[in-house]
C-alpha atoms as a PDB file:
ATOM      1  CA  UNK A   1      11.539  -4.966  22.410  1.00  0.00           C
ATOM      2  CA  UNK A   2      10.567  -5.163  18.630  1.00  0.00           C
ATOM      3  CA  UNK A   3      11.609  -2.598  16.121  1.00  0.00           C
ATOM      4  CA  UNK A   4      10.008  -0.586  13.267  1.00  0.00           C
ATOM      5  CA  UNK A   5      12.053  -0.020  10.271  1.00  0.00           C
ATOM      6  CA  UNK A   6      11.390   2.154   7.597  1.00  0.00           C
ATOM      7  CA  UNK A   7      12.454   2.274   3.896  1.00  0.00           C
ATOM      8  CA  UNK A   8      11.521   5.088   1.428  1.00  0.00           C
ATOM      9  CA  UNK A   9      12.017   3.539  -2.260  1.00  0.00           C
ATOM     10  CA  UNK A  10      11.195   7.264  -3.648  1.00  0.00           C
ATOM     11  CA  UNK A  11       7.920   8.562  -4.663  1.00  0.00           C
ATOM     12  CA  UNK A  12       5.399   7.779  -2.239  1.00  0.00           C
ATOM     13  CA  UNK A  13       7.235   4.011  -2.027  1.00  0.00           C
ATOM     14  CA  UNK A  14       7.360   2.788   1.962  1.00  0.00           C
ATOM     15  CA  UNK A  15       8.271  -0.237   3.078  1.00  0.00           C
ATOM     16  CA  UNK A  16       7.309  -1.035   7.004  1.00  0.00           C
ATOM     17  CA  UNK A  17       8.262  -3.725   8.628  1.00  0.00           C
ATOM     18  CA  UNK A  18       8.009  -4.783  12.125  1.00  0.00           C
ATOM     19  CA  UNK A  19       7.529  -8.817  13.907  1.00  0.00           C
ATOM     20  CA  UNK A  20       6.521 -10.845  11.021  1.00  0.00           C
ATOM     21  CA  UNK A  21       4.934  -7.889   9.050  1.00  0.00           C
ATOM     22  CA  UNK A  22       6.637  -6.172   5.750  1.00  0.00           C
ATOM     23  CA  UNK A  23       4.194  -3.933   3.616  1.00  0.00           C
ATOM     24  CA  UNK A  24       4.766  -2.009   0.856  1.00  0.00           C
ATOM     25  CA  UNK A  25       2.992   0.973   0.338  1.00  0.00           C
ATOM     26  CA  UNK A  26       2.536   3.013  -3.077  1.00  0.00           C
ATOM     27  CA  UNK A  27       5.101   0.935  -4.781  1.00  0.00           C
ATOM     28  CA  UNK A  28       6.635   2.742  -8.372  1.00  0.00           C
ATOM     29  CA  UNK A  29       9.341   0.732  -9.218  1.00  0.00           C
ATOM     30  CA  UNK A  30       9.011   0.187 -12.760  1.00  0.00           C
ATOM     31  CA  UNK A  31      11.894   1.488 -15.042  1.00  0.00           C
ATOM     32  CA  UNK A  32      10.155   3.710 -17.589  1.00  0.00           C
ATOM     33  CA  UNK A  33      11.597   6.653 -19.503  1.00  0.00           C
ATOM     34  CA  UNK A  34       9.630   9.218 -17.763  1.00  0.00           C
ATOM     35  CA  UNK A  35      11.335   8.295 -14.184  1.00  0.00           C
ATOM     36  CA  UNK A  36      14.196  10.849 -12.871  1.00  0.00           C
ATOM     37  CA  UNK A  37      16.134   8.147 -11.226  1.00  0.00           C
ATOM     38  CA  UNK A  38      16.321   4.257 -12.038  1.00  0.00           C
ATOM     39  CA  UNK A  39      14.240   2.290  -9.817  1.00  0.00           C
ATOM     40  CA  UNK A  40      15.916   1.482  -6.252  1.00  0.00           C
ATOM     41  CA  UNK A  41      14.730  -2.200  -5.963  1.00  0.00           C
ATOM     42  CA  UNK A  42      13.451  -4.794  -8.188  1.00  0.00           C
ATOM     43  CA  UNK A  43      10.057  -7.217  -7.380  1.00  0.00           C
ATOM     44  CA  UNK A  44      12.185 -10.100  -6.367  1.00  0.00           C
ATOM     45  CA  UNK A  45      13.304  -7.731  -3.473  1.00  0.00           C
ATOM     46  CA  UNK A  46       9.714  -7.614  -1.858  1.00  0.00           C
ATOM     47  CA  UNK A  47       9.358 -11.849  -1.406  1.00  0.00           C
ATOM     48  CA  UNK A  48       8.786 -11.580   1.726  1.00  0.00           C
ATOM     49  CA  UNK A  49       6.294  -8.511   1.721  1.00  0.00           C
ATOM     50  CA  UNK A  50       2.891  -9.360   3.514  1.00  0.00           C
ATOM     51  CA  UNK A  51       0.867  -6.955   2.498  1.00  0.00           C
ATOM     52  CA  UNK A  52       0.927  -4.162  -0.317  1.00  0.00           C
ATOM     53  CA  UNK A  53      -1.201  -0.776   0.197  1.00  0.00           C
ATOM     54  CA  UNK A  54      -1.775   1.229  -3.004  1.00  0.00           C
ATOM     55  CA  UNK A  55      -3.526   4.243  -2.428  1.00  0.00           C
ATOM     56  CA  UNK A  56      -4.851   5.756  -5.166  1.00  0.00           C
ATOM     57  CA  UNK A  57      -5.069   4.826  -9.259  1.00  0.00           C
ATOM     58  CA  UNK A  58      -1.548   7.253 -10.535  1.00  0.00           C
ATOM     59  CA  UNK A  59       0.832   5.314 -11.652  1.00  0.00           C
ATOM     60  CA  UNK A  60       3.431   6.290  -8.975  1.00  0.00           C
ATOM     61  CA  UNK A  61       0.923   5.065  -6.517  1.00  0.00           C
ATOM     62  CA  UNK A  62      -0.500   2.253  -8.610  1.00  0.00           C
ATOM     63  CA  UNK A  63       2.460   0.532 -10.718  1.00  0.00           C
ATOM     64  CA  UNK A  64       0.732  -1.869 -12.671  1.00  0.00           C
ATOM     65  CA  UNK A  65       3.722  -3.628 -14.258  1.00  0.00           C
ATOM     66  CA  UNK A  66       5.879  -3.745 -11.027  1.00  0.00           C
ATOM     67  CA  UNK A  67       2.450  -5.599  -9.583  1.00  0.00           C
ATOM     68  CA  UNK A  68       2.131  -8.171 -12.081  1.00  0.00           C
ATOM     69  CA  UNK A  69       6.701  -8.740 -11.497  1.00  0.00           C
ATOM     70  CA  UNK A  70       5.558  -8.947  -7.676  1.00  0.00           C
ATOM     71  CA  UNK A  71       2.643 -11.520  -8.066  1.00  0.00           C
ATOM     72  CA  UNK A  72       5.344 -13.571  -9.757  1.00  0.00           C
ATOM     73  CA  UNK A  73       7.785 -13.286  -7.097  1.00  0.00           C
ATOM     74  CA  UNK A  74       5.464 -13.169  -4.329  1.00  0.00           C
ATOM     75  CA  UNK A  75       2.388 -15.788  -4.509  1.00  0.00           C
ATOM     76  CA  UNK A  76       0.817 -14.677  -1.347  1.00  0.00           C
ATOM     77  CA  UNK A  77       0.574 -11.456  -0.048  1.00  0.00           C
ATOM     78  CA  UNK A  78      -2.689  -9.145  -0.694  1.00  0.00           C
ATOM     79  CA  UNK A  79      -2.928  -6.043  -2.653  1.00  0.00           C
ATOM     80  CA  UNK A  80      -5.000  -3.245  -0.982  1.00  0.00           C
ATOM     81  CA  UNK A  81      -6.539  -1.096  -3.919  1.00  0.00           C
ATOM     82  CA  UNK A  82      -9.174   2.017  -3.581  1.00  0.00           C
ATOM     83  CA  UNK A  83     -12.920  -0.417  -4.495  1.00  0.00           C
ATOM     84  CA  UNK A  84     -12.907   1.209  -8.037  1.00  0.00           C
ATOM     85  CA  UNK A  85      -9.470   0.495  -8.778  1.00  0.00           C
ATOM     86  CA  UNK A  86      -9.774  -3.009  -8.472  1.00  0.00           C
ATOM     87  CA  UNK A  87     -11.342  -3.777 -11.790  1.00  0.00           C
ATOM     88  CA  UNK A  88      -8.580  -1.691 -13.488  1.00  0.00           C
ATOM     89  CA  UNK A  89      -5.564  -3.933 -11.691  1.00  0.00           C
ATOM     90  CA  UNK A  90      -7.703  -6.531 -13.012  1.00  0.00           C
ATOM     91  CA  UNK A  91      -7.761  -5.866 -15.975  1.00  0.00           C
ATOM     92  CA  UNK A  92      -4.257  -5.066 -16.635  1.00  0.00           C
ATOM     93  CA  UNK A  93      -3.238  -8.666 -15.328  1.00  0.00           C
ATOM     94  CA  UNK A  94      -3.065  -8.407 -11.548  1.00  0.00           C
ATOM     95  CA  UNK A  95      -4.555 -11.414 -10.267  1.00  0.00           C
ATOM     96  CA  UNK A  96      -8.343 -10.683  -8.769  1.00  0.00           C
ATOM     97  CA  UNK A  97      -7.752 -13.196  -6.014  1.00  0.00           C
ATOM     98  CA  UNK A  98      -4.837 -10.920  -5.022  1.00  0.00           C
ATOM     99  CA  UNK A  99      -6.868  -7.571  -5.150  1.00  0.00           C
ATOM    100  CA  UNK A 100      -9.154  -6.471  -2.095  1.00  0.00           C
ATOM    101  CA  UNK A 101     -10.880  -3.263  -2.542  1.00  0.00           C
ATOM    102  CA  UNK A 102     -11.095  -0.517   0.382  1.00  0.00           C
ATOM    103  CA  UNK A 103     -13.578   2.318   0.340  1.00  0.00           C
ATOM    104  CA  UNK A 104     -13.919   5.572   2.078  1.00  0.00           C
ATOM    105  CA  UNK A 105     -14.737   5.639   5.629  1.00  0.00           C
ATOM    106  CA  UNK A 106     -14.913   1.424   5.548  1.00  0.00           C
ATOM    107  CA  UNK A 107     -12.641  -0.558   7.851  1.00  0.00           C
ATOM    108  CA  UNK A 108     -10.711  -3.352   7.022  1.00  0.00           C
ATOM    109  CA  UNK A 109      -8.680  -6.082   7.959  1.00  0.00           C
ATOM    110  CA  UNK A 110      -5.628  -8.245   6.063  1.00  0.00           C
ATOM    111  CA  UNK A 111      -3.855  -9.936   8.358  1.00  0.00           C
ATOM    112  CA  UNK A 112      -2.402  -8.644  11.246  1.00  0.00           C
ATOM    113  CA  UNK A 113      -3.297  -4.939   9.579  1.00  0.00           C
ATOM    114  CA  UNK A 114      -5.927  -2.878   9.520  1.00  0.00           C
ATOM    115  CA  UNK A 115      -6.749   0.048   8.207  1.00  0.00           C
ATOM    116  CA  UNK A 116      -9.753   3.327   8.034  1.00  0.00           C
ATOM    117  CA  UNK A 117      -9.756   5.139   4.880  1.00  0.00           C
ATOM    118  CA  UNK A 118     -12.388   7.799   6.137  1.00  0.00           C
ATOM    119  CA  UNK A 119     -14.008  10.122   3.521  1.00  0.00           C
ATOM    120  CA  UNK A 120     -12.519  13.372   2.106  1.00  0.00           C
ATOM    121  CA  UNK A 121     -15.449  14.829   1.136  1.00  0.00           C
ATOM    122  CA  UNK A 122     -16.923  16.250   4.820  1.00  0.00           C
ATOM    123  CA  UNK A 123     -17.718  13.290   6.018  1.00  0.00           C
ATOM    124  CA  UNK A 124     -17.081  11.722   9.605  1.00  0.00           C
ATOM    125  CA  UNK A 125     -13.328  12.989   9.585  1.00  0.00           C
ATOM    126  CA  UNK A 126     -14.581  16.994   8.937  1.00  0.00           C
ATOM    127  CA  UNK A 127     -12.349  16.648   5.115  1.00  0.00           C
ATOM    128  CA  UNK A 128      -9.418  15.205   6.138  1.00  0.00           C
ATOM    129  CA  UNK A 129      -8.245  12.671   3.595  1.00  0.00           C
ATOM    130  CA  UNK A 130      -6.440  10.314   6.026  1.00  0.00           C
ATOM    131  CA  UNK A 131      -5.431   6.595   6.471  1.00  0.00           C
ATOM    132  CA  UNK A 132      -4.501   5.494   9.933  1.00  0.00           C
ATOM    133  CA  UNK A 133      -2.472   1.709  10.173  1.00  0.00           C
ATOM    134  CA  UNK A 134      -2.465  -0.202  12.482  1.00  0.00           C
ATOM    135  CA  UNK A 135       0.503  -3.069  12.604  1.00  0.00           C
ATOM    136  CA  UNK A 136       0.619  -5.632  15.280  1.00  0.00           C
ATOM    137  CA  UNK A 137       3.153  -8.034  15.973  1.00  0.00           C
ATOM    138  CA  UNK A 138       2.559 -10.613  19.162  1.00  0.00           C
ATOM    139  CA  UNK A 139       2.408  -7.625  21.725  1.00  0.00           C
ATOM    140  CA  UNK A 140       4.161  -5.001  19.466  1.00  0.00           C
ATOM    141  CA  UNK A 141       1.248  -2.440  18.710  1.00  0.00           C
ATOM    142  CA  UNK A 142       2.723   0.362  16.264  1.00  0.00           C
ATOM    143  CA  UNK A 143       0.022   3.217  15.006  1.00  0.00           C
ATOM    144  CA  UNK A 144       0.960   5.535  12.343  1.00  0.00           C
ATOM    145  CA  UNK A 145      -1.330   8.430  10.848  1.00  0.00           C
ATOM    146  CA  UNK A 146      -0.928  10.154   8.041  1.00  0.00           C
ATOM    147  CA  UNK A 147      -2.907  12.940   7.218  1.00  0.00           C
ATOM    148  CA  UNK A 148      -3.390  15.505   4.375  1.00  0.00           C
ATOM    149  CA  UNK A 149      -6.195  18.505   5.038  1.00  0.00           C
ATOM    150  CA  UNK A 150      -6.960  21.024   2.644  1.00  0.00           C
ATOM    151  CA  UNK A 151      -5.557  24.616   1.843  1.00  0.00           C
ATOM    152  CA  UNK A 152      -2.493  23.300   4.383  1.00  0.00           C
END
């Protein structure tokens, strides 16, 4: 049977990987003076990532420079942004080509991944800011959901 594994590079910095999948979720790995810690990993340790997830525009969510190290490193896999974040990678030299935007309550798909970023404002989920993933891997189905309500 395939396996999960699951590294926590500090922060909100995951790494997932399972059959031919690696992402990298809310990567901060940039060595600035403001960090507690130095970084735990350089770009040139995600190669081999698939897919990277960044959640939201912070900078421990969103590193900008440790992007721009990874699209050197790592010419293929795609960068999941919020839709209004995108221009803002952009724009601070993350290649568009590399950036796919993901909205509230819209389904996507990037590779073998997909994902439902439903609303936080009331909407379908009742206010639950929440992103479920789905990885596949030949038959190797793993779902994880991650969840965040209010006043909780």
């Amino acid at each position: 049977m395939d396996s999960v594994s699951i590294t926590w590079y500090g922060q909100s910095g995951f790494r997932l990987a399972a059959g031919d999948s690696r992402i990298l979720i809310d990567p901060f790995l940039t060595d600035r003076s403001d960090r507690r810690y130095p970084p735990p990993a350089s770009a040139a340790d995600f190669a081999d990532v698939t897919l990277v997830l960044c959640t939201h525009e912070h900078v421990d969510h969103l590193d900008l420079p440790f992007l721009r190290e990874f699209c050197a490193v790592n010419s293929q896999a795609p960068i999941v942004v919020p839709a209004p974040v995108v221009e803002i990678a952009a724009k601070a030299g993350v290649g568009r080509d590399r950036l796919t935007g993901a909205a509230p309550g819209e389904l996507f798909m990037v590779r073998n991944v997909g994902n439902i970023v439903p609303s936080a404002d009331g909407g379908p989920m009742g206010g639950v800011a929440a992103a479920i993933e789905q990885v596949a891997s030949g038959s190797l189905a793993v779902q994880a959901a991650f969840s965040l309500v209010d006043g909780m």
